[in-house]
Protein backbone atom coordinates (compact mmCIF):
# COMPACT_ATOMS: atom_id res chain seq x y z
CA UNK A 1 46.49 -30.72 32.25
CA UNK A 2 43.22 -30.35 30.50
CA UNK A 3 40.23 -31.49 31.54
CA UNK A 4 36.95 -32.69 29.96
CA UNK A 5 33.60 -32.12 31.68
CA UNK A 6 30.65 -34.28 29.90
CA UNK A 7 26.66 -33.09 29.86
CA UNK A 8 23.39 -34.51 28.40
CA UNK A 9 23.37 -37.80 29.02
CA UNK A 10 19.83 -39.74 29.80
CA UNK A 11 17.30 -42.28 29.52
CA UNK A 12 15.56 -41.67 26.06
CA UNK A 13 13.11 -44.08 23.85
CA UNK A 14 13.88 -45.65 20.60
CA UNK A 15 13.60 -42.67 18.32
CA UNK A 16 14.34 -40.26 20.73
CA UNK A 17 17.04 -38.08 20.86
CA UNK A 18 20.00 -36.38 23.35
CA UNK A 19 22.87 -33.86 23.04
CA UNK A 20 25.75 -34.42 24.44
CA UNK A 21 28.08 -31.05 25.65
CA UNK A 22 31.59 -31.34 26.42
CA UNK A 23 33.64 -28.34 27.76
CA UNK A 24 37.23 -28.45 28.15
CA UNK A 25 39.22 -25.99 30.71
CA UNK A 26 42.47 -26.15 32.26
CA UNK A 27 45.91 -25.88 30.43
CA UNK A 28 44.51 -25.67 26.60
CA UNK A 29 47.38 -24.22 24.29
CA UNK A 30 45.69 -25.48 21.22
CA UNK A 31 43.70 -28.56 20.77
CA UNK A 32 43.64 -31.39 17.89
CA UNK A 33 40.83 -33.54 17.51
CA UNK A 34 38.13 -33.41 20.05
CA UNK A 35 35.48 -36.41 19.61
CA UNK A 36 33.63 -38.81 21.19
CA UNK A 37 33.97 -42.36 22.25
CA UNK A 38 31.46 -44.78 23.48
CA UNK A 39 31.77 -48.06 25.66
CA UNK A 40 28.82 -50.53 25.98
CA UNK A 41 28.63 -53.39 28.87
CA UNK A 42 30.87 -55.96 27.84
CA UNK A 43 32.29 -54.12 24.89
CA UNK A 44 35.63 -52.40 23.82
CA UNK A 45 35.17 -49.10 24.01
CA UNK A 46 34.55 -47.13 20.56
CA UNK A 47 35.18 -44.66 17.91
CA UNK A 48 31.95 -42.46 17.55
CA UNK A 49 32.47 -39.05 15.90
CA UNK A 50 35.44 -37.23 15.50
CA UNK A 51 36.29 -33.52 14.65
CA UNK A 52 39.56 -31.74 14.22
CA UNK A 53 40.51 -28.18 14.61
CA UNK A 54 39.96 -27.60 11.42
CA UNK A 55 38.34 -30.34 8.22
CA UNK A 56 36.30 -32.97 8.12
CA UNK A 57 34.66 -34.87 10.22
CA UNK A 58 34.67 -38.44 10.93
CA UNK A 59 32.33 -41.03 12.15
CA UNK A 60 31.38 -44.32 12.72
CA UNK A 61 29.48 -46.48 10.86
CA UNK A 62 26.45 -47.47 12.75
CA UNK A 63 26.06 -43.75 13.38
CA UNK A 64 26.44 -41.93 10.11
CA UNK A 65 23.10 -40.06 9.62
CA UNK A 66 21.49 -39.74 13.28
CA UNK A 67 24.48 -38.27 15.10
CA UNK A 68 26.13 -34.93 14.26
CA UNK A 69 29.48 -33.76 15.73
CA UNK A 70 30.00 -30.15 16.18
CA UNK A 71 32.26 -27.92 17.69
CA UNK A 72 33.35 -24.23 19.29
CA UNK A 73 36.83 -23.43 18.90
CA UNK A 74 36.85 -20.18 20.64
CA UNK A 75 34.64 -22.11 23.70
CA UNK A 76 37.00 -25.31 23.80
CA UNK A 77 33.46 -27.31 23.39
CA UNK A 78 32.17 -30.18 21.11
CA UNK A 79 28.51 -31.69 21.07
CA UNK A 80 26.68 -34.38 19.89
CA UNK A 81 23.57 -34.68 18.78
CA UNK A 82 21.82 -37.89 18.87
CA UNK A 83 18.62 -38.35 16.64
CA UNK A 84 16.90 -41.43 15.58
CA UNK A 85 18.52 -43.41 18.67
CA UNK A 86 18.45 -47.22 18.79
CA UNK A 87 18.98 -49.67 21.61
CA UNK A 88 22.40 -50.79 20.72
CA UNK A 89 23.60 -46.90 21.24
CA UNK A 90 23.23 -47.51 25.23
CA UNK A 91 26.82 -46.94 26.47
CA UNK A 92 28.86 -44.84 28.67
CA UNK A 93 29.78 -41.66 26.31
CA UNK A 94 33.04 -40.57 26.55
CA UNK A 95 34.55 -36.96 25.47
CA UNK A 96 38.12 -36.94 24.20
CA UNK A 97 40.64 -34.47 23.57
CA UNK A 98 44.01 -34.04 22.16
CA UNK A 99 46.70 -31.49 22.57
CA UNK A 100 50.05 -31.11 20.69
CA UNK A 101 53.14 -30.89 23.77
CA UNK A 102 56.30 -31.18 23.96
CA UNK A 103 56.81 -33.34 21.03
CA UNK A 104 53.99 -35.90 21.40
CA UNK A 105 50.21 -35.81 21.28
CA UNK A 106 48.58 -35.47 25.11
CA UNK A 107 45.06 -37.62 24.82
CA UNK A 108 42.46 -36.60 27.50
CA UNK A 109 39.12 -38.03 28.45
CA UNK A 110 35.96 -37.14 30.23
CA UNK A 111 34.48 -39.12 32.94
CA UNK A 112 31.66 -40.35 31.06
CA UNK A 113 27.68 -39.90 30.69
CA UNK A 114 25.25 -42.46 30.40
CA UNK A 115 22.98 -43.00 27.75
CA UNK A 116 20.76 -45.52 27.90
CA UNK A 117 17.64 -46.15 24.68
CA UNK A 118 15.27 -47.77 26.15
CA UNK A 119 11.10 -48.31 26.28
């Protein structure tokens, strides 16, 4: 098992900005893709940014320009950083994490962090 412990959530105003942290521990042979995922009230939850072991990155729409995904192999950690933040980015943010085992992909996820843009 792997598991995915979330930092850096808040309450920030428009314009503002956060980082989020997410370590990963536990049985890590060697991860895919770590990213983030966001769910709003009411809402599906979300792609947000996306970064494999290795090549490009990959992100959403709505956030291309003010959030930056980055990443430590050697640490098992990915951030985000959050700049320019808008209202509509208020959601529960949610780490993710794949592993190769066994023959099939194993897809892990934090608990979540709230981030709430708000004056």
């Amino acid at each position: 098992q792997v598991q995915l412990v979330e930092s850096g959530g808040g309450l920030v105003q428009p314009g503002g900005s956060l980082r989020l942290s997410c370590a990963a521990s536990g049985s890590i042979f060697s991860l895919g893709a770590m990213g983030w995922y966001r769910q709003a009230p009411g809402k599906q939850r979300e792609l947000v940014a996306t970064k494999p072991s290795g090549g490009s990155t990959n992100y959403a729409d709505s956030v291309k320009g003010r959030f930056t995904i980055s990443r430590d192999n050697a640490k098992n950690t990915v951030w985000l950083q959050m700049n320019s933040l808008k209202p509509e980015d208020t959601a529960v943010y949610y780490c993710n994490a794949r592993q190769w085992s066994v023959g099939s992909w194993e897809v892990y996820w934090g608990q979540g962090t709230q981030v709430t843009v708000s004056s």
